[in-house]
Protein backbone atom coordinates (compact mmCIF):
# COMPACT_ATOMS: atom_id res chain seq x y z
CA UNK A 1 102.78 110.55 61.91
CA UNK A 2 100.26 110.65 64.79
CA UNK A 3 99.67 113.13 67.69
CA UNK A 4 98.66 113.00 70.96
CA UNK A 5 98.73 115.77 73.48
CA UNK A 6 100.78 116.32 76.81
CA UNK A 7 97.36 117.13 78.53
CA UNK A 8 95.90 114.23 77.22
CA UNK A 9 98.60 112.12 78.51
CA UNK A 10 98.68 113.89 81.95
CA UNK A 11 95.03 113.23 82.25
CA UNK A 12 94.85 109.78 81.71
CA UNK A 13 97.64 109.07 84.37
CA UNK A 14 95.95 111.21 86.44
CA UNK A 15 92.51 109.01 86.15
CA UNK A 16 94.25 106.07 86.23
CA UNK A 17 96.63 106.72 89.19
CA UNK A 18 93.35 107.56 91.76
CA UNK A 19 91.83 104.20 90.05
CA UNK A 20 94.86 102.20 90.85
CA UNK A 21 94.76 103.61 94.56
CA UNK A 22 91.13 103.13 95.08
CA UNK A 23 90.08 99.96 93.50
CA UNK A 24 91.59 96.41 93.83
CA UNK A 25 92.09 94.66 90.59
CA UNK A 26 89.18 92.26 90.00
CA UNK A 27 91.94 88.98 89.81
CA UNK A 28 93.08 90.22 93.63
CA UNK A 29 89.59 90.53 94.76
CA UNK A 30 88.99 86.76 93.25
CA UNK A 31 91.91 85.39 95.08
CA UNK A 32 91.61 86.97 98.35
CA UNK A 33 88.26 85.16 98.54
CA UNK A 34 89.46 82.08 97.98
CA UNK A 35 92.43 82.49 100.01
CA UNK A 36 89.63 83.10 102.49
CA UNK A 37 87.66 80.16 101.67
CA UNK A 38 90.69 77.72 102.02
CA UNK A 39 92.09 79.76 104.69
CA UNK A 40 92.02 76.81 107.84
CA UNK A 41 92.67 78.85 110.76
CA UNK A 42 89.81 81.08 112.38
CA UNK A 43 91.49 83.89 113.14
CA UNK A 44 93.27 84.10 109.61
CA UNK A 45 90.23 83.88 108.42
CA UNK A 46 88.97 86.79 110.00
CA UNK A 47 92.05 88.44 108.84
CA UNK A 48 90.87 88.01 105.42
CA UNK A 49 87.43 89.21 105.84
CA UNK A 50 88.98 92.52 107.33
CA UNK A 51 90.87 92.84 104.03
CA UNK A 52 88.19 91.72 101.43
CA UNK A 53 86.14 94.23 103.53
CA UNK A 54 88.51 97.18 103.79
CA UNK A 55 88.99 96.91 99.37
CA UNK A 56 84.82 96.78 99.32
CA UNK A 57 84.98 99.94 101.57
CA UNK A 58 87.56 101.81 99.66
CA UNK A 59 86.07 100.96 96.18
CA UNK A 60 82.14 102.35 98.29
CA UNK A 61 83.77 105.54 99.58
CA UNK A 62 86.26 106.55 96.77
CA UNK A 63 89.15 106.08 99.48
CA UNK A 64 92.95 104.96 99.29
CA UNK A 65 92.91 100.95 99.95
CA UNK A 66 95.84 101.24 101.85
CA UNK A 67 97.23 104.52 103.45
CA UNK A 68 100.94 104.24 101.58
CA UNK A 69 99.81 105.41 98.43
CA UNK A 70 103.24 104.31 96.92
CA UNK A 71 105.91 105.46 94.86
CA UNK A 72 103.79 106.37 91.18
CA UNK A 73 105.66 103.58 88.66
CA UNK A 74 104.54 104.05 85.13
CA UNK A 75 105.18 101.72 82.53
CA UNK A 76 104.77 103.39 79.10
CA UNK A 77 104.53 101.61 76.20
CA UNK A 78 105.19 104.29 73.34
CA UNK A 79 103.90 104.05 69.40
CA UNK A 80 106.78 104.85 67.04
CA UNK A 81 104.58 106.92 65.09
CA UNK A 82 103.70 109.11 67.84
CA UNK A 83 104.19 112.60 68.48
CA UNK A 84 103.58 114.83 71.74
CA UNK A 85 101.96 118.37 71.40
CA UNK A 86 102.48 120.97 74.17
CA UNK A 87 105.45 120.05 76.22
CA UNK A 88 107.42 116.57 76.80
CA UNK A 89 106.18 113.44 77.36
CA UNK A 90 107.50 112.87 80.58
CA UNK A 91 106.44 115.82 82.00
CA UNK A 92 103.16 115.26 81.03
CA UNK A 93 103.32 111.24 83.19
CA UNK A 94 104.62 113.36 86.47
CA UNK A 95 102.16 116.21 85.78
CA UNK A 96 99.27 113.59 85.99
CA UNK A 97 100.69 111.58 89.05
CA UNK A 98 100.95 115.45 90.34
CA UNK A 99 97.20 115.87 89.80
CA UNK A 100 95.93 112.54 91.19
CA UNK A 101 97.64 112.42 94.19
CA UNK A 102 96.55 115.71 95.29
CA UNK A 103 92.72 115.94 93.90
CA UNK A 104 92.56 112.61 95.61
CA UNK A 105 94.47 114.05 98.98
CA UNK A 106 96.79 110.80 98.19
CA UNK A 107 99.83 110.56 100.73
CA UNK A 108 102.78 111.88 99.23
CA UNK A 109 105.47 110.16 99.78
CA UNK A 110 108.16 110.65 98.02
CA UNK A 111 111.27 112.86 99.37
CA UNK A 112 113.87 114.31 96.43
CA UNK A 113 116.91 113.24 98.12
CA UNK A 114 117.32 109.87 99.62
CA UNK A 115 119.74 110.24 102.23
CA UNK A 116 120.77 113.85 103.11
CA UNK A 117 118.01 116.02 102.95
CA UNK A 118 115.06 114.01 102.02
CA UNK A 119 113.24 116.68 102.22
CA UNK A 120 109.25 115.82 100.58
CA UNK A 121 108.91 116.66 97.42
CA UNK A 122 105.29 117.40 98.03
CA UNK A 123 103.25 116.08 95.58
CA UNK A 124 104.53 112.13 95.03
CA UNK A 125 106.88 113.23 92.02
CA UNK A 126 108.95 112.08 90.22
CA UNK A 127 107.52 108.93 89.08
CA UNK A 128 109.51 105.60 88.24
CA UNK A 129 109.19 105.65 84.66
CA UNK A 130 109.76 102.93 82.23
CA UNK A 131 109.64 103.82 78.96
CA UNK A 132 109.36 101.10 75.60
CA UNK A 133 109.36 102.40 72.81
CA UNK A 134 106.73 100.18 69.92
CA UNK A 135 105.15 100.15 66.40
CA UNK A 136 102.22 101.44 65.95
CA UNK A 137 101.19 105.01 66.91
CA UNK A 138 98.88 105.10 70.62
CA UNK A 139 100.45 105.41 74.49
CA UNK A 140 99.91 102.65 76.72
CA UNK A 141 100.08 103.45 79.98
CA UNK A 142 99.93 101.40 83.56
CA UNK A 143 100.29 103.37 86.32
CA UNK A 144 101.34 100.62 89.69
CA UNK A 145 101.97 102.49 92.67
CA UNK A 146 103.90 100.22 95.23
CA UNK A 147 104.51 100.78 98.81
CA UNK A 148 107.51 100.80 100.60
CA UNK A 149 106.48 98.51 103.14
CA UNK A 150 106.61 95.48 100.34
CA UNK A 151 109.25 96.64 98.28
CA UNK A 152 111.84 97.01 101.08
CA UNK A 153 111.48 93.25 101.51
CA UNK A 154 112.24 92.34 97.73
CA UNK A 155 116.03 91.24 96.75
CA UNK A 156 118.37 90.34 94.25
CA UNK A 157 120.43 87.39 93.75
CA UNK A 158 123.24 86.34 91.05
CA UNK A 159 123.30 83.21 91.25
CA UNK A 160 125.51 80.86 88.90
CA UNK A 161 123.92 78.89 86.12
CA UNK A 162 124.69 75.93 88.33
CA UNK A 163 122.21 76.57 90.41
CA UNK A 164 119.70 75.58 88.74
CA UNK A 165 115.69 75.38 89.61
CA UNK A 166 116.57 74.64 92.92
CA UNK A 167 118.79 77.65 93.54
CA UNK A 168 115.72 80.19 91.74
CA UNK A 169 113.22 78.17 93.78
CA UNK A 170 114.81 78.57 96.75
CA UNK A 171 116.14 82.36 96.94
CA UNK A 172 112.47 83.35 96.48
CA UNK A 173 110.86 81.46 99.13
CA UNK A 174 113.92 82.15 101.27
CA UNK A 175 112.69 85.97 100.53
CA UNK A 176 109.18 85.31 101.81
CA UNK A 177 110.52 83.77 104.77
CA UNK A 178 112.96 86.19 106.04
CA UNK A 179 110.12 89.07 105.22
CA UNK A 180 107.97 87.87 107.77
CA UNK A 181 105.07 89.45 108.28
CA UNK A 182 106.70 92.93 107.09
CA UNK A 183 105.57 93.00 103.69
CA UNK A 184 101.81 92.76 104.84
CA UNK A 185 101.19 89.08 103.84
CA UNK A 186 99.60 87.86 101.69
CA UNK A 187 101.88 88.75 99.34
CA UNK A 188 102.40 88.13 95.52
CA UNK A 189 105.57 87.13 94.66
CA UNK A 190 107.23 88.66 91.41
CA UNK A 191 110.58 86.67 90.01
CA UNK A 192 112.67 88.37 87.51
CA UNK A 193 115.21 85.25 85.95
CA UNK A 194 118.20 86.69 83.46
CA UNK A 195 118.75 89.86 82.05
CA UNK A 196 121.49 91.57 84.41
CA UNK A 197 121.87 93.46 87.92
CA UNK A 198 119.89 95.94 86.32
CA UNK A 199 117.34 94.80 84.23
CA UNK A 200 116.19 91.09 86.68
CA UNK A 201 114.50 93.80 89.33
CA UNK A 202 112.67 95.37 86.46
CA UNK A 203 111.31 91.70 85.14
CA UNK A 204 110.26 90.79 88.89
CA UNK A 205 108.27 94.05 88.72
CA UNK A 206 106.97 93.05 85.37
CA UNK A 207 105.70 90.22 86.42
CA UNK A 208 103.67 91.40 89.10
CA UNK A 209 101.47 92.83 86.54
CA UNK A 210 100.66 89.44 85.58
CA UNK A 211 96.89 88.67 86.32
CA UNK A 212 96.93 86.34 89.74
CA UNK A 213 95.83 83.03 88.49
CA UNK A 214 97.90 83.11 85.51
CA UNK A 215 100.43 80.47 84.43
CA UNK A 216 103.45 81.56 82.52
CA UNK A 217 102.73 80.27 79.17
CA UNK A 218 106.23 78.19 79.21
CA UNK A 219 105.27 75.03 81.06
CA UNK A 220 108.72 74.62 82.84
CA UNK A 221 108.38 78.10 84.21
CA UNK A 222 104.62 77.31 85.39
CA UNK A 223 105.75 74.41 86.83
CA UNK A 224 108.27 76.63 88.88
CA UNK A 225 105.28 79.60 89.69
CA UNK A 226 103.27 76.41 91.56
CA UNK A 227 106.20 75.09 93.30
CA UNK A 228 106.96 78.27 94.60
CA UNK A 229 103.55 79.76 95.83
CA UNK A 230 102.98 75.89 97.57
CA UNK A 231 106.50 76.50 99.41
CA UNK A 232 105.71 79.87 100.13
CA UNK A 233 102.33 78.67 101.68
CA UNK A 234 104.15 75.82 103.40
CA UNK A 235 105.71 78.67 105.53
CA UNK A 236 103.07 79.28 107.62
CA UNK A 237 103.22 83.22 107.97
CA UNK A 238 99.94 83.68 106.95
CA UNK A 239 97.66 86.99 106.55
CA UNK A 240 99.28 90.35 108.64
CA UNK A 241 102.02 86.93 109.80
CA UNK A 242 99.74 85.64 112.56
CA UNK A 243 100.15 82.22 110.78
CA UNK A 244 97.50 80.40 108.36
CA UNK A 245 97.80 78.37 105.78
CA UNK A 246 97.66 80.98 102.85
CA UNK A 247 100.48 83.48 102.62
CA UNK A 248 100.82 84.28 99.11
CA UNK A 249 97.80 84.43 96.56
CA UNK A 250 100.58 83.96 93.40
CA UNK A 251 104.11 83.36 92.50
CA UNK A 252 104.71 84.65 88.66
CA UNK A 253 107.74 84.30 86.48
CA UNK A 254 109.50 87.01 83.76
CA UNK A 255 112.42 85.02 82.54
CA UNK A 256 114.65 87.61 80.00
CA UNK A 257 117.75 86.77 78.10
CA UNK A 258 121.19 87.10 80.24
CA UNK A 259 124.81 85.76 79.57
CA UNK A 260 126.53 82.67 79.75
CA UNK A 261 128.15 82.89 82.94
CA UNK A 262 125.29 84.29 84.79
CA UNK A 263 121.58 83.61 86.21
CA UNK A 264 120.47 86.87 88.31
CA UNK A 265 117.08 86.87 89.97
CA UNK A 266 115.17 89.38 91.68
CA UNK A 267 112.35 88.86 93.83
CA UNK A 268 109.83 91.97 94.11
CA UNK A 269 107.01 91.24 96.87
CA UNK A 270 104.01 93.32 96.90
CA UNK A 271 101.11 93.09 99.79
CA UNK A 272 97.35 91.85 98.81
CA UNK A 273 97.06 95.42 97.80
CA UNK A 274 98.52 94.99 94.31
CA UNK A 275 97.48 98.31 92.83
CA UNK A 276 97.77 98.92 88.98
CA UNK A 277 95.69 100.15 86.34
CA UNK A 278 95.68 100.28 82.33
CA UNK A 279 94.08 102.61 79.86
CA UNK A 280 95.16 103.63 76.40
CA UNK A 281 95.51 106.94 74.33
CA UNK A 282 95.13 106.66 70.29
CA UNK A 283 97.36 109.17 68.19
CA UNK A 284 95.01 111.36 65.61
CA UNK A 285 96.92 111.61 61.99
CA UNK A 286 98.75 114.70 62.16
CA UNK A 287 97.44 116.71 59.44
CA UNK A 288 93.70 116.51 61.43
């Protein structure tokens, strides 16, 4: 057995939830500039300078890139031979998502009932956890805060097996087009294909985290991520919707196993700030 501590844990999602709000991932930065560079329309253009220069200024000054600071979703990859010292390991994620957001005077946004009181629970908790458990004996963790403003725009669609390409094809660029400028184009579009209701949201998530510029490894599903950032882009909605030719920087594809009579897919959109960062905690032997 290995051990790693609950402070160590709530540390490390503390550092890695201020970098996640404060500096753009270096595969955004690369393809906001060359969404600028084949951006056609002048004043898109200058849309895009205003956002390559407002991640430059936020990395300069330490500062939020955007001013939703997001909902704190933690994906946790967990070592089998692991074992927490001093408290529970969940506690120890929200503790550190506690910490960040208010050493880095983050906006809290998150209230602890959703309809009746939603009163603020003052300090961004509870966190959207995900938790997989596998061999080995470290933490993993990737903190992605996501904004409201992006995810309210994502959907879900069970479609029949029947539908085919076409129907996957089209319900995401139908998403990008009824979202308008509300998700704060340019957007990156994340499709979860299979699982169930529950678990096709989590893959379009997923896939999000894939580096923009990335093809799926599957050629058929590559083939799919191209058709549907050029259809997106055919749209027209361009950067903040005042039109352009580039409204999405990437289209990526999570495809999971799901049953015979079904083909769910989820759509998550996120804005050109696609925050998320990685680090990694290493379990000592226990008997150290």
């Amino acid at each position: 057995m290995y051990k790693i501590t609950a402070e160590e844990i709530a540390e490390k999602v503390r550092d890695l939830a201020l970098a996640a709000n404060m500096y753009l991932p270096e595969d955004v930065k690369s393809s906001l500039a060359a969404a600028r560079a084949a951006e056609k329309m002048p004043q898109a253009r200058a849309v895009y300078e205003e956002i390559i220069k407002n991640a430059e200024l936020a990395a300069e000054k330490y500062m939020p890139i955007c001013q939703d600071c997001g909902m704190a979703v933690i994906f946790a990859e967990f070592g089998q031979d692991l074992f927490v010292e001093g408290g529970g390991a969940s506690d120890a994620l929200n503790e550190g998502v506690r910490r960040a957001y208010a050493d880095g005077y983050l906006r809290k946004s998150v209230v602890s009932d959703p309809l009746f009181a939603r009163k603020n629970s003052g300090d961004n908790t509870p966190a959207v956890i995900h938790w997989r458990i596998e061999p080995g004996h470290s933490l993993k963790i990737t903190v992605a805060p996501k904004g409201m403003g992006s995810e309210n725009m994502s959907r879900i669609f069970m479609l029949k097996p029947a539908d085919g390409v076409e129907g996957v094809v089209n319900a995401a660029v139908e998403t990008v087009r009824a979202a308008g400028s509300n998700p704060c184009p340019p957007v990156v579009i994340g499709v979860g294909i299979g699982g169930n209701f529950e678990t096709a949201p989590l893959a379009a998530k997923e896939a999000l985290l894939v580096p923009c510029g990335k093809r799926n490894p599957v050629g058929f599903y590559a083939e799919m991520e191209e058709r549907i950032l050029n259809e997106a882009n055919r749209l027209g909605i361009g950067p903040a919707g005042i039109g352009g030719s580039v409204t999405a920087l990437d289209a990526h594809i999570v495809a999971r196993p799901t049953h015979i009579a079904g083909m769910p897919v989820a759509v998550n959109l996120c804005c050109h700030a696609l925050r998320h960062a990685s680090g990694r905690i290493e379990g000592r032997p226990c008997n150290e």
